[in-house]
C-alpha atoms as a PDB file:
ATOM      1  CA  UNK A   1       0.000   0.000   0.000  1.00  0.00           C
ATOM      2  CA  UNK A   2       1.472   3.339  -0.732  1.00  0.00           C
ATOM      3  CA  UNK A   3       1.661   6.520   1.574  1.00  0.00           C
ATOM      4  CA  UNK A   4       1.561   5.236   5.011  1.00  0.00           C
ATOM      5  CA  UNK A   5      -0.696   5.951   7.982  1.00  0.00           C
ATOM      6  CA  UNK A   6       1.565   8.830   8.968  1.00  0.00           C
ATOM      7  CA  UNK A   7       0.864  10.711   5.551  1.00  0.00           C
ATOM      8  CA  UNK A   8      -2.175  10.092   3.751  1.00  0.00           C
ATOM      9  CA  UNK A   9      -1.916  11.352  -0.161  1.00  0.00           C
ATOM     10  CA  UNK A  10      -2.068  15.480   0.219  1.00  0.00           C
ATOM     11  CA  UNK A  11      -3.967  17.782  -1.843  1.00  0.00           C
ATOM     12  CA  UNK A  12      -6.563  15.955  -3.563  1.00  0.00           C
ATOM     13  CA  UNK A  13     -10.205  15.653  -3.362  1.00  0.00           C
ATOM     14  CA  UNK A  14     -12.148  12.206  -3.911  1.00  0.00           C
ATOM     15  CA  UNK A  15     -15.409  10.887  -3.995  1.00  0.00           C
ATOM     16  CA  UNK A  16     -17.017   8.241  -1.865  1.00  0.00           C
ATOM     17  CA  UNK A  17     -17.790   5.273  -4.542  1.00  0.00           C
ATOM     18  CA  UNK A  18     -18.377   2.983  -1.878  1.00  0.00           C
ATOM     19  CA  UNK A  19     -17.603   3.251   2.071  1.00  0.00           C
ATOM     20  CA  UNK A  20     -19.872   6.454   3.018  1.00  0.00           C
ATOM     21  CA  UNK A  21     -20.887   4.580   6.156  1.00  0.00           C
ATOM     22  CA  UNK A  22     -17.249   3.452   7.092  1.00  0.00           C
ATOM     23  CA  UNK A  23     -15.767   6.755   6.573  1.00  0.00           C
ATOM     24  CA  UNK A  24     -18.514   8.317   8.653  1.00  0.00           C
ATOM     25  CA  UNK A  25     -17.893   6.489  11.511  1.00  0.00           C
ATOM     26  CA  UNK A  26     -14.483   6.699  10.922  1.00  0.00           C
ATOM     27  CA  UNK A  27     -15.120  10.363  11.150  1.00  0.00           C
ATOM     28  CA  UNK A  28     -17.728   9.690  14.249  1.00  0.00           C
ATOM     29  CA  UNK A  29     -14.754   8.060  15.682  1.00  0.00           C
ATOM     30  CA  UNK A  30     -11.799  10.747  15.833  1.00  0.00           C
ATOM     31  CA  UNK A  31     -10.156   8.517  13.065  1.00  0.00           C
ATOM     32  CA  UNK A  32      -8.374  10.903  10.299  1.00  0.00           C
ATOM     33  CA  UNK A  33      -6.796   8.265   7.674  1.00  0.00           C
ATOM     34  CA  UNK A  34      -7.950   5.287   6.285  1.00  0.00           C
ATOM     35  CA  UNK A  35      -7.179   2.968   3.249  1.00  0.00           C
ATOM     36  CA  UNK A  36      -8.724   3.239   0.164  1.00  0.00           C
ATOM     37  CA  UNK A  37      -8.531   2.009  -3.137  1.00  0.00           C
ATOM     38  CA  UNK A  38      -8.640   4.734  -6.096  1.00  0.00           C
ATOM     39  CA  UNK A  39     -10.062   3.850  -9.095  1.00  0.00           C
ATOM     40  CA  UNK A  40      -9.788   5.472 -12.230  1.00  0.00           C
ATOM     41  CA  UNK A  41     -10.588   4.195 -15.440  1.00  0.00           C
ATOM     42  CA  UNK A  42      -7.933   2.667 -17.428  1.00  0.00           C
ATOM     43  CA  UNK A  43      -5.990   2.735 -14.593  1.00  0.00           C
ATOM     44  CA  UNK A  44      -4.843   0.188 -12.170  1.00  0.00           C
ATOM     45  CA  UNK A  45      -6.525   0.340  -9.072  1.00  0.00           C
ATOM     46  CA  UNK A  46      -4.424   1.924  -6.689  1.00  0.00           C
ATOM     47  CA  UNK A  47      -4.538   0.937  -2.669  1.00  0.00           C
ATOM     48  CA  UNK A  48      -3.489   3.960   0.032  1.00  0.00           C
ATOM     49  CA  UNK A  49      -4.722   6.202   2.699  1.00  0.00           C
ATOM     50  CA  UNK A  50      -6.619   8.800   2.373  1.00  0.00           C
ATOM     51  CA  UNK A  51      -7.684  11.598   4.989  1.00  0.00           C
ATOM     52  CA  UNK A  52     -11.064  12.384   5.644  1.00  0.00           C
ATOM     53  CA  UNK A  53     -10.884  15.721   4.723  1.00  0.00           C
ATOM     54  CA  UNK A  54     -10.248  15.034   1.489  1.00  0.00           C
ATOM     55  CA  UNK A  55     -13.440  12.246   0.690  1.00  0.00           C
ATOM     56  CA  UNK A  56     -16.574  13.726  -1.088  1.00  0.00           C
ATOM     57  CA  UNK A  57     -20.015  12.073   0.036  1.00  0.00           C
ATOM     58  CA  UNK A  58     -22.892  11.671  -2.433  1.00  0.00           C
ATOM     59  CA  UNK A  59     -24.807  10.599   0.477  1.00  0.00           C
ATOM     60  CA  UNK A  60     -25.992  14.079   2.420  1.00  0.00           C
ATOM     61  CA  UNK A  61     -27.211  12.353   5.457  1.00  0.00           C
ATOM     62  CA  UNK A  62     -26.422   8.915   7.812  1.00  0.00           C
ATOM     63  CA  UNK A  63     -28.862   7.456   9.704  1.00  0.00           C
ATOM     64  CA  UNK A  64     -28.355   6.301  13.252  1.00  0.00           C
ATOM     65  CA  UNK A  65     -30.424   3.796  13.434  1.00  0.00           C
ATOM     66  CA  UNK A  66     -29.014   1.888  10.616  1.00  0.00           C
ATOM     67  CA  UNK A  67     -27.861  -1.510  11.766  1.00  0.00           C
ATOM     68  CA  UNK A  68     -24.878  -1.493   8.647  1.00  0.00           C
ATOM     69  CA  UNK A  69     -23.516   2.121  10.298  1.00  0.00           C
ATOM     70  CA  UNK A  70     -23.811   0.450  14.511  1.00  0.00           C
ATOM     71  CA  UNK A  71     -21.847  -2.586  13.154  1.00  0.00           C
ATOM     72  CA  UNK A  72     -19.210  -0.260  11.767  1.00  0.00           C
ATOM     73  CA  UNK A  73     -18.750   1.783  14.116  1.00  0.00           C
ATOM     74  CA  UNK A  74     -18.618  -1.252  16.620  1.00  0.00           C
ATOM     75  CA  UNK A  75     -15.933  -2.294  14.439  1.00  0.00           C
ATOM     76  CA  UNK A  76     -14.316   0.696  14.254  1.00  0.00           C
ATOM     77  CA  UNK A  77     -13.755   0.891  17.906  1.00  0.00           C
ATOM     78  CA  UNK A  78     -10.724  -1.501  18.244  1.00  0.00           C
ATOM     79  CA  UNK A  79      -7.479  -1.575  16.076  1.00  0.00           C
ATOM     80  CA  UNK A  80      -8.575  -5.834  15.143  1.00  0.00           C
ATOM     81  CA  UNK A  81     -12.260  -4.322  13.889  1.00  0.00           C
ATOM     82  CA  UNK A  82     -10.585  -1.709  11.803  1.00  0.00           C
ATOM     83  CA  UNK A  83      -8.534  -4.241  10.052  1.00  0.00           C
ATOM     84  CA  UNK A  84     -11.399  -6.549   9.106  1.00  0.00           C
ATOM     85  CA  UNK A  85     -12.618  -3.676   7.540  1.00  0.00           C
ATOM     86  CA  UNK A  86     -12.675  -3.299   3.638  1.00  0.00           C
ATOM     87  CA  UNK A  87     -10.360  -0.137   2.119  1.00  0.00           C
ATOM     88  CA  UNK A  88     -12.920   2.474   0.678  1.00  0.00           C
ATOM     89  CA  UNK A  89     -13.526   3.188  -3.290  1.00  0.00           C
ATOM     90  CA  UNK A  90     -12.683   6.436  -4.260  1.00  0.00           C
ATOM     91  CA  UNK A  91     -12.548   8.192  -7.163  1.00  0.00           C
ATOM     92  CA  UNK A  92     -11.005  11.839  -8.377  1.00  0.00           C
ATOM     93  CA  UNK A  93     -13.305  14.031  -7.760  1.00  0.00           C
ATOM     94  CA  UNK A  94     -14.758  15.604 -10.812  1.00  0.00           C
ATOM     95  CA  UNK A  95     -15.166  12.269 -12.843  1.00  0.00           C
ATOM     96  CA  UNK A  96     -17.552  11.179 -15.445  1.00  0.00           C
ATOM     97  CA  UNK A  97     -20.731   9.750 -13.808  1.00  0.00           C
ATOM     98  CA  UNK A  98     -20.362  10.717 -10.171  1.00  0.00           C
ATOM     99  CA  UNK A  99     -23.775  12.518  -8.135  1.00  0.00           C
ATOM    100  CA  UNK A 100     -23.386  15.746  -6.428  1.00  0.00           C
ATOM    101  CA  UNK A 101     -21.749  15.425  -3.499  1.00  0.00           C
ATOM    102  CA  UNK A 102     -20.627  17.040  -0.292  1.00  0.00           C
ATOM    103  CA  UNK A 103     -17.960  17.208   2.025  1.00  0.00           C
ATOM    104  CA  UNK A 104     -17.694  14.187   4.216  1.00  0.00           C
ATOM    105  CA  UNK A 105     -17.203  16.519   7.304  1.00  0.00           C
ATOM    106  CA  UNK A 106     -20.752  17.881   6.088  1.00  0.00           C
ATOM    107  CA  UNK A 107     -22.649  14.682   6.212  1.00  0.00           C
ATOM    108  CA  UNK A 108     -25.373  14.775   9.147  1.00  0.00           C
ATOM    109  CA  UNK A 109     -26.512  12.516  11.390  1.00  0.00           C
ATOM    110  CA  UNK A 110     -30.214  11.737  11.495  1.00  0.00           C
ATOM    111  CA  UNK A 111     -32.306   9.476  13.591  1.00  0.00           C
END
């Protein structure tokens, strides 16, 4: 995996493909850097960490009482959950086909 937990990539912003609820509670958490896996097409994928101040959401809102966010944040809690857990899918932000998103730090917490 490239860039290391003590510098995730700098500068760029990426969307959210797939992991809005683990980099929520990552967020929920106090945990800044996580693994992903950047996807670009014709590219090889590309595994390293990203900070969470750099991930676009095209989900505006999480909701608490949704039993896939509990078991990730469970998960999150302990270094052994947070290794069972899949690195997210991100793309550059900007690409062809993504929704409208927001910032991840943006993302609100309902019921």
């Amino acid at each position: 995996m490239e860039d290391g937990p003590s510098g995730a990539t700098g500068g760029a912003s990426y969307y959210l493909a797939d992991g809005v609820r683990r980099a929520f509670a990552a967020r929920e958490g106090n945990i800044s850097i996580l693994p992903a896996r950047l996807k670009a097409a014709g590219m090889p994928d590309r595994l390293m960490y990203v900070s969470l101040d750099q991930l676009y959401s095209p989900k505006k809102t999480a909701s608490a009482s949704d039993p896939r966010l509990i078991r990730v944040r469970q998960a999150m809690q302990t270094p052994a959950g947070r290794a069972k857990i899949p690195p997210l899918e991100i793309e550059i932000l900007g690409a062809w086909g993504q929704s409208e998103s927001i910032p991840l730090r943006d993302v609100g917490l309902t019921p």
